[in-house]
PDB file of N, CA and C in Angstrom:
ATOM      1  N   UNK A   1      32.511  -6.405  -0.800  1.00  0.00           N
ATOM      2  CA  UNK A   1      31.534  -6.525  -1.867  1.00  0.00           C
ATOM      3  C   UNK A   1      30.440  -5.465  -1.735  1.00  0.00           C
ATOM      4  N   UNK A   2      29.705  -5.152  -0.598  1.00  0.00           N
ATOM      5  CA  UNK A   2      28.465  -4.626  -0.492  1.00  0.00           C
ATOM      6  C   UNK A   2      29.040  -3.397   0.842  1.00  0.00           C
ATOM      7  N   UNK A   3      30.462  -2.982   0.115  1.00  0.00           N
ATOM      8  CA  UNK A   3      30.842  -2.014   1.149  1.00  0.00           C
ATOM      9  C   UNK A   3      29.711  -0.408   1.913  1.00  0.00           C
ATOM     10  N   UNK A   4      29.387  -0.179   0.539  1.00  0.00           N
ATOM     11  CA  UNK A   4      28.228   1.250   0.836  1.00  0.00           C
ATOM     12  C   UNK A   4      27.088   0.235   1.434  1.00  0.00           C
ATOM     13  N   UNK A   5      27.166  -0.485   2.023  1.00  0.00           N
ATOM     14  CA  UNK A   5      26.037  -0.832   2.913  1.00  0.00           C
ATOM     15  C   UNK A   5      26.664  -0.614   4.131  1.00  0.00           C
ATOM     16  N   UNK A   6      27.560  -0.632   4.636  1.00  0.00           N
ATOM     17  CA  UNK A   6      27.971  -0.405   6.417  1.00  0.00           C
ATOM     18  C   UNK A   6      27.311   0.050   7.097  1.00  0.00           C
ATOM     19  N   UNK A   7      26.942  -0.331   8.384  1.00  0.00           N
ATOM     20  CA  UNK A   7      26.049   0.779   9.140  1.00  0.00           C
ATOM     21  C   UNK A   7      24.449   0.781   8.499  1.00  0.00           C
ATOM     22  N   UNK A   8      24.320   0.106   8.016  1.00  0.00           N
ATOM     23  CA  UNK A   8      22.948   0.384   7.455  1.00  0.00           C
ATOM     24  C   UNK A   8      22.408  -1.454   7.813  1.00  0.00           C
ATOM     25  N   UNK A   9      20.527  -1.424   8.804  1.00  0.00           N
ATOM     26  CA  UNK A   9      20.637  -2.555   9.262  1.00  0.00           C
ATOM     27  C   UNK A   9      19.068  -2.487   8.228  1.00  0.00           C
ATOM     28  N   UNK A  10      18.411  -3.295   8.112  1.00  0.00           N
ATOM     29  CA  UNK A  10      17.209  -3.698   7.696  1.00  0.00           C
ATOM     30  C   UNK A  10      16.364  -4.454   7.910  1.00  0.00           C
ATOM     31  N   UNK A  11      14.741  -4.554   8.643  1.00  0.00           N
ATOM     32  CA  UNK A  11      14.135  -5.087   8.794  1.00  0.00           C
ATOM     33  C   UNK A  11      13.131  -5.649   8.199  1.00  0.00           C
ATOM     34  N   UNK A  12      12.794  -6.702   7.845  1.00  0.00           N
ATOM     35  CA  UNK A  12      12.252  -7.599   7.248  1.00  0.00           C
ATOM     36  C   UNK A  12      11.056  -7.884   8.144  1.00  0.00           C
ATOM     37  N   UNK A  13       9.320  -8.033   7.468  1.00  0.00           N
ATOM     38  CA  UNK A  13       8.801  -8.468   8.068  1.00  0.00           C
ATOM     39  C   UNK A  13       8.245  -9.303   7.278  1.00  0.00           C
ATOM     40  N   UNK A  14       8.088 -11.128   7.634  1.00  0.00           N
ATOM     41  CA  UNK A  14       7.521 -11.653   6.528  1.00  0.00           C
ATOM     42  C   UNK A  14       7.274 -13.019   7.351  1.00  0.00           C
ATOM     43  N   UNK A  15       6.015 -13.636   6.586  1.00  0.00           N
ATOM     44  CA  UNK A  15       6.157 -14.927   7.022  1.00  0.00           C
ATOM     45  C   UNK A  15       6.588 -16.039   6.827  1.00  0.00           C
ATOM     46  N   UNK A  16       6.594 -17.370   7.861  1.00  0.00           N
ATOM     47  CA  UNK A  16       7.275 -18.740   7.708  1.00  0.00           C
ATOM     48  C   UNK A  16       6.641 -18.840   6.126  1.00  0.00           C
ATOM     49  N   UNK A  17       6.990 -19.798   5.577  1.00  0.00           N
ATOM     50  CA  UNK A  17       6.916 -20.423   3.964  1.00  0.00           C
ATOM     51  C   UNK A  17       6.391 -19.213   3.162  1.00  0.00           C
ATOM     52  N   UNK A  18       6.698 -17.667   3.361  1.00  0.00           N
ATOM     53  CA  UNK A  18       6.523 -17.166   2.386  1.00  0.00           C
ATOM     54  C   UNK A  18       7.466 -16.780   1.270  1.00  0.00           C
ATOM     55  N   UNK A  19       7.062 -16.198   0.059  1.00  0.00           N
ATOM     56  CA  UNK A  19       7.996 -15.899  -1.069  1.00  0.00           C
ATOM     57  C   UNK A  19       9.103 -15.171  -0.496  1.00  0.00           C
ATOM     58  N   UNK A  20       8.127 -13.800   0.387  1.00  0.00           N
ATOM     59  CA  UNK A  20       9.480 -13.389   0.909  1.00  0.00           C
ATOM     60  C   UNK A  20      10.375 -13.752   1.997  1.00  0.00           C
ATOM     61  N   UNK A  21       9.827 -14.692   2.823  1.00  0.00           N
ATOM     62  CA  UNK A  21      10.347 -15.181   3.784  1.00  0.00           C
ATOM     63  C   UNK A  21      11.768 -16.042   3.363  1.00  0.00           C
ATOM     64  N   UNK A  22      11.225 -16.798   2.337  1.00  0.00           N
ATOM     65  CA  UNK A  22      12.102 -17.819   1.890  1.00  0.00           C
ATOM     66  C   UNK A  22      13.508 -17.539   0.867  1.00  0.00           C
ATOM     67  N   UNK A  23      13.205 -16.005   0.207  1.00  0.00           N
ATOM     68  CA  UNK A  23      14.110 -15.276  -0.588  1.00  0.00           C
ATOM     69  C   UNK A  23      15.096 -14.789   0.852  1.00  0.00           C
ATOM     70  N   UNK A  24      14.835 -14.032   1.234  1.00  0.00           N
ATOM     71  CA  UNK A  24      15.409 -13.708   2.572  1.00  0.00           C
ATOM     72  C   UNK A  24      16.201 -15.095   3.014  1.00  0.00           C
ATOM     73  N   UNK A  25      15.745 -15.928   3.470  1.00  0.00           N
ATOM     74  CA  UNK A  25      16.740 -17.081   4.096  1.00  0.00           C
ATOM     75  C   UNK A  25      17.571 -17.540   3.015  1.00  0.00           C
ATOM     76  N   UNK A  26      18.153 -17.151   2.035  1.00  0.00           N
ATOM     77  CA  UNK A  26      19.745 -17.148   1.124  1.00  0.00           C
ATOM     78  C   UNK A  26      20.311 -16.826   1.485  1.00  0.00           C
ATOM     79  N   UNK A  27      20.125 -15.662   2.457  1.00  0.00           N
ATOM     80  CA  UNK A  27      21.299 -14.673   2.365  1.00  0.00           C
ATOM     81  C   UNK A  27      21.937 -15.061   4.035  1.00  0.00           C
ATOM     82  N   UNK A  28      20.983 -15.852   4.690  1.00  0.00           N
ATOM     83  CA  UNK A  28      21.397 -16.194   6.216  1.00  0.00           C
ATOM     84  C   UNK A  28      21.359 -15.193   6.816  1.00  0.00           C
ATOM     85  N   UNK A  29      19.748 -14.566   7.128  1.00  0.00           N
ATOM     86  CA  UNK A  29      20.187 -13.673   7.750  1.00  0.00           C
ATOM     87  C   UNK A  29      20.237 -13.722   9.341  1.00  0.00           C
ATOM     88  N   UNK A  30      19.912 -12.273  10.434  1.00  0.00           N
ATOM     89  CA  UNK A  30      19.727 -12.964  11.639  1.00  0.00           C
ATOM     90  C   UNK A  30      18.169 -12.768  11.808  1.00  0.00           C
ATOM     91  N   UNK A  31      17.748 -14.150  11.944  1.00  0.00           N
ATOM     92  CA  UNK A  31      16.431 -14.270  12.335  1.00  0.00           C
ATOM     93  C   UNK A  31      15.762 -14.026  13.717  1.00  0.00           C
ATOM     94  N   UNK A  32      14.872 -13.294  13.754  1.00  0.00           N
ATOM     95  CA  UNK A  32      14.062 -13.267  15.513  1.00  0.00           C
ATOM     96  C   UNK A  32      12.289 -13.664  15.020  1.00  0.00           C
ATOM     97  N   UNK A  33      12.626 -14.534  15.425  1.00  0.00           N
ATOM     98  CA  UNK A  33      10.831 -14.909  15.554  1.00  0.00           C
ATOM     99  C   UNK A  33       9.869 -14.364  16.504  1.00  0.00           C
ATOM    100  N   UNK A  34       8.703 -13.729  16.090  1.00  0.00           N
ATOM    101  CA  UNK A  34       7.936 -12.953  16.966  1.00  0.00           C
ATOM    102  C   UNK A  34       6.234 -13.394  16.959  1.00  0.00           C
ATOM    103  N   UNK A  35       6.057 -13.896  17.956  1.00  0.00           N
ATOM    104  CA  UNK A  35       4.446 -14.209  17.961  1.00  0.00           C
ATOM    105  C   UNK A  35       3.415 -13.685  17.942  1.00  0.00           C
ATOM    106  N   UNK A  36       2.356 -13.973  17.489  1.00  0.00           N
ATOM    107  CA  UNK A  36       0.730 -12.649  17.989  1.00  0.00           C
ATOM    108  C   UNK A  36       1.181 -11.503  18.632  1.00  0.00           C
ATOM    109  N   UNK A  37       0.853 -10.548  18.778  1.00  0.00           N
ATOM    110  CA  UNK A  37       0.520  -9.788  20.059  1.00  0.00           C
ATOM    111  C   UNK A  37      -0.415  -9.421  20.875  1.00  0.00           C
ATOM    112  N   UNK A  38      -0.950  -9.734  21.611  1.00  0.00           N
ATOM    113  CA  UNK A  38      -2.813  -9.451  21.952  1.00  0.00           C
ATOM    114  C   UNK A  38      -2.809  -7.942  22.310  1.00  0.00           C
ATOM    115  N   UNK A  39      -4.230  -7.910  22.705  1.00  0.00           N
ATOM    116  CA  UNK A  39      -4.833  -6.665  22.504  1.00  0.00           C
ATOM    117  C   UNK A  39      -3.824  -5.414  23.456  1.00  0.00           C
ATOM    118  N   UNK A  40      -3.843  -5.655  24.223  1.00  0.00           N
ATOM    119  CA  UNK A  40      -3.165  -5.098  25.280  1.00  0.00           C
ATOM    120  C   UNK A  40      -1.821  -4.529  24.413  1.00  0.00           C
ATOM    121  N   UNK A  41      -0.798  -5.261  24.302  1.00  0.00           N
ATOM    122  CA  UNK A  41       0.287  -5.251  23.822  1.00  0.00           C
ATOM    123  C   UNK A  41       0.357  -4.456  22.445  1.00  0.00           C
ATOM    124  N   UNK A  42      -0.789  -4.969  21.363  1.00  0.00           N
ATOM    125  CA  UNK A  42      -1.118  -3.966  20.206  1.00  0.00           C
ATOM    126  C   UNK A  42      -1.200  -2.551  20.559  1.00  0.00           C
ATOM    127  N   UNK A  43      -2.251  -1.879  21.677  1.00  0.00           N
ATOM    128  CA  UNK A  43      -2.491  -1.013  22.179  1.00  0.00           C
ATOM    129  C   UNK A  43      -1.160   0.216  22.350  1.00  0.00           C
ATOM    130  N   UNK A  44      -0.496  -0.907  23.302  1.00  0.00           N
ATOM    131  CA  UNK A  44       1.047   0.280  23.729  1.00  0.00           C
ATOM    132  C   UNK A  44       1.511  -0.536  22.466  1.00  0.00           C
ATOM    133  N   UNK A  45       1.955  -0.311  21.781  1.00  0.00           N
ATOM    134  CA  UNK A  45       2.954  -0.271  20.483  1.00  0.00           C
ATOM    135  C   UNK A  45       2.090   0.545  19.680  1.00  0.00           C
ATOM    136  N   UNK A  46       0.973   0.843  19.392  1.00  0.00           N
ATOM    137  CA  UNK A  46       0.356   1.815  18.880  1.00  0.00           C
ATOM    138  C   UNK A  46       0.593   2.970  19.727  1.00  0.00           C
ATOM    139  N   UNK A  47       0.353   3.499  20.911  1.00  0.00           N
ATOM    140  CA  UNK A  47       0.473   4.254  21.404  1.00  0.00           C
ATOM    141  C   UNK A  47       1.781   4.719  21.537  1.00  0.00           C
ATOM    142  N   UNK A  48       3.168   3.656  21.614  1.00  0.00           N
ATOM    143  CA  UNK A  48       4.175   4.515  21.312  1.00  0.00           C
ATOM    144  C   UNK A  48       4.873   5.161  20.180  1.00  0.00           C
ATOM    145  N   UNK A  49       4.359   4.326  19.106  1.00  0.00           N
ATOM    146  CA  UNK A  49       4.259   5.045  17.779  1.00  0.00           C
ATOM    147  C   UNK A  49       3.736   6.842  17.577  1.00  0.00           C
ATOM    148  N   UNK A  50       1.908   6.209  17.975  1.00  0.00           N
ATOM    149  CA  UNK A  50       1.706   7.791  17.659  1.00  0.00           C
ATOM    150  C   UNK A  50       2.826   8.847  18.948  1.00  0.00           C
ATOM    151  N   UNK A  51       3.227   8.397  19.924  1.00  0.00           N
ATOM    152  CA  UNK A  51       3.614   9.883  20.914  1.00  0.00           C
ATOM    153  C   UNK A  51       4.911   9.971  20.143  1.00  0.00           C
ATOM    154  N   UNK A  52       5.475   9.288  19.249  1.00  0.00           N
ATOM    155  CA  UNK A  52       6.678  10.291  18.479  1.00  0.00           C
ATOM    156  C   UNK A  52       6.082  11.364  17.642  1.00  0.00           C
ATOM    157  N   UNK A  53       4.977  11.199  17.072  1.00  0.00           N
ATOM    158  CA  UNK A  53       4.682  12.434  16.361  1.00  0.00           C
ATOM    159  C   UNK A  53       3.551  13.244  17.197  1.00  0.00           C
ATOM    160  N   UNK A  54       3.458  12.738  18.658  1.00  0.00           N
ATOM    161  CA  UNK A  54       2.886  13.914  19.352  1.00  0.00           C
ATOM    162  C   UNK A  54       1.148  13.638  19.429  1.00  0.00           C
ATOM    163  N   UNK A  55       0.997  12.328  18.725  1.00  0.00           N
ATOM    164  CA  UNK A  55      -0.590  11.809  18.389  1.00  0.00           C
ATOM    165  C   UNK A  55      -0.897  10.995  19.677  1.00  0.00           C
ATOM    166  N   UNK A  56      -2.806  10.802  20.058  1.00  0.00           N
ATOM    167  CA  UNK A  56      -2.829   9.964  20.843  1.00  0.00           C
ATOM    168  C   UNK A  56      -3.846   9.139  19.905  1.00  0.00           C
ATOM    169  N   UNK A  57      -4.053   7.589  20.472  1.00  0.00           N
ATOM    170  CA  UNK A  57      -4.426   6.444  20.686  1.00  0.00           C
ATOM    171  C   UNK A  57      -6.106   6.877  21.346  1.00  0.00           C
ATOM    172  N   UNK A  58      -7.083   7.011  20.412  1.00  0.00           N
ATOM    173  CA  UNK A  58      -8.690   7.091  20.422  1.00  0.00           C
ATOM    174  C   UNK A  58      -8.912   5.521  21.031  1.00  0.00           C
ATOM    175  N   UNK A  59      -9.251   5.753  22.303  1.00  0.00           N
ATOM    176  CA  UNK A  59      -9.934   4.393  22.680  1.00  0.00           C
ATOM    177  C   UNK A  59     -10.764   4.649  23.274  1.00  0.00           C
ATOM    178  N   UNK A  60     -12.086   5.158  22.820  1.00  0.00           N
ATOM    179  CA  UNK A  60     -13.258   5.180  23.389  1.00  0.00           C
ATOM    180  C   UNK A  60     -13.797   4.489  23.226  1.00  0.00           C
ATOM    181  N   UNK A  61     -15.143   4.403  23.811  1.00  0.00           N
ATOM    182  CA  UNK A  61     -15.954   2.988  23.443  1.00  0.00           C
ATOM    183  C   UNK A  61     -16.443   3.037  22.095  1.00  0.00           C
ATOM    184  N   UNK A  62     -16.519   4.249  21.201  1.00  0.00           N
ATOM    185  CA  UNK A  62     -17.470   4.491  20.030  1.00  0.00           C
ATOM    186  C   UNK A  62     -16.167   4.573  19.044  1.00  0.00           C
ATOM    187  N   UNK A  63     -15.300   4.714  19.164  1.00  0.00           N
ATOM    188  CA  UNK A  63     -13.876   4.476  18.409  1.00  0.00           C
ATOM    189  C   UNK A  63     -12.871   4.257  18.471  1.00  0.00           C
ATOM    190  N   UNK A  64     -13.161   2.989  19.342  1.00  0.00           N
ATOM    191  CA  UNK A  64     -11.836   1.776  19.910  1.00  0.00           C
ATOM    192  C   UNK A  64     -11.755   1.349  18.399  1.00  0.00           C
ATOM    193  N   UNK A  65     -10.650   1.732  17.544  1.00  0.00           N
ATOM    194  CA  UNK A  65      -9.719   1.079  16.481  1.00  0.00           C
ATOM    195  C   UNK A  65      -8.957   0.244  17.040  1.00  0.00           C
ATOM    196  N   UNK A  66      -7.884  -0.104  17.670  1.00  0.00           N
ATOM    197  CA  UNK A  66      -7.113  -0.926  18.057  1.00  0.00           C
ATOM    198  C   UNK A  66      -7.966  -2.518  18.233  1.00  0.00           C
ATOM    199  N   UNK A  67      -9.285  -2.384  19.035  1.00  0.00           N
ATOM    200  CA  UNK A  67     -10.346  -3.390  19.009  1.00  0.00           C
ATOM    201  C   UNK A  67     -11.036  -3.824  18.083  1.00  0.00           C
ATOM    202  N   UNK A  68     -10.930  -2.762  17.190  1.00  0.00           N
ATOM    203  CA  UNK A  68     -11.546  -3.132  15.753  1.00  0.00           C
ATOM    204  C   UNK A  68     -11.265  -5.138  14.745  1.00  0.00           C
ATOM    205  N   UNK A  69     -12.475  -5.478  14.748  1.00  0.00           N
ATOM    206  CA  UNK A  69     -11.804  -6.552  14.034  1.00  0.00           C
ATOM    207  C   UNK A  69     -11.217  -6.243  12.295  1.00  0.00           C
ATOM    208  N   UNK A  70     -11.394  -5.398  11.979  1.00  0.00           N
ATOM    209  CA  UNK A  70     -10.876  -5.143  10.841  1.00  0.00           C
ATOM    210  C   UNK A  70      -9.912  -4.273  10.625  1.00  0.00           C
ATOM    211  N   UNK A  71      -9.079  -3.912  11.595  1.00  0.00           N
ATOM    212  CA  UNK A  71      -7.944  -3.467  11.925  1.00  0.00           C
ATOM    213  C   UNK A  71      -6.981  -3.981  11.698  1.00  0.00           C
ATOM    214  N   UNK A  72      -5.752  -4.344  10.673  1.00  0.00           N
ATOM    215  CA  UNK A  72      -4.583  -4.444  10.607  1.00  0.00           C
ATOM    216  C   UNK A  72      -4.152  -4.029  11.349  1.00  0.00           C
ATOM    217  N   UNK A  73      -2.918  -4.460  12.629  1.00  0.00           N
ATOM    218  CA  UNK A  73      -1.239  -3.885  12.914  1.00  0.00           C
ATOM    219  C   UNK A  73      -0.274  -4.509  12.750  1.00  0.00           C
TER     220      UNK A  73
END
C-alpha cells in the first residue's frame, strides 16, 4: 500500500491526550515514552546539537540560555 515509504522512519513529538497524540495512535504506532529532562541533561543535548554544525553552547553567567526560564527545548 504505502510502498514509496520504505526505509523512511518518522518521528513524532506530541503529547498524552493530545490532537496529535491521539491521531497518531490509529495507526499503532511504536511508541517510546520520554520524561522531563533536567537541566543538566538539556545542556548536553543542546550541546550535541550545536557541535554538528561546529556551534558552542554560551553558558556564562550573563547568558546562560539553557537556564533561562523562558527557554523552550
Amino acid at each position: 500500500m504505502y510502498s514509496w515509504f520504505q526505509g523512511v522512519l518518522f518521528v513524532l513529538c506530541a503529547r498524552d491526550g493530545s490532537v496529535t497524540y491521539n491521531s497518531a495512535q490509529r495507526r499503532n504506532p511504536l511508541t517510546v515514552a520520554v520524561g522531563g529532562l533536567d537541566l543538566l541533561d538539556k545542556a548536553s543535548m543542546v550541546r550535541a546539537v550545536l557541535a554538528t554544525y561546529r556551534k558552542q553552547l554560551d553558558e556564562s553567567p550573563f547568558n546562560n540560555q539553557v537556564n533561562s526560564k523562558d527557554t523552550v527545548l
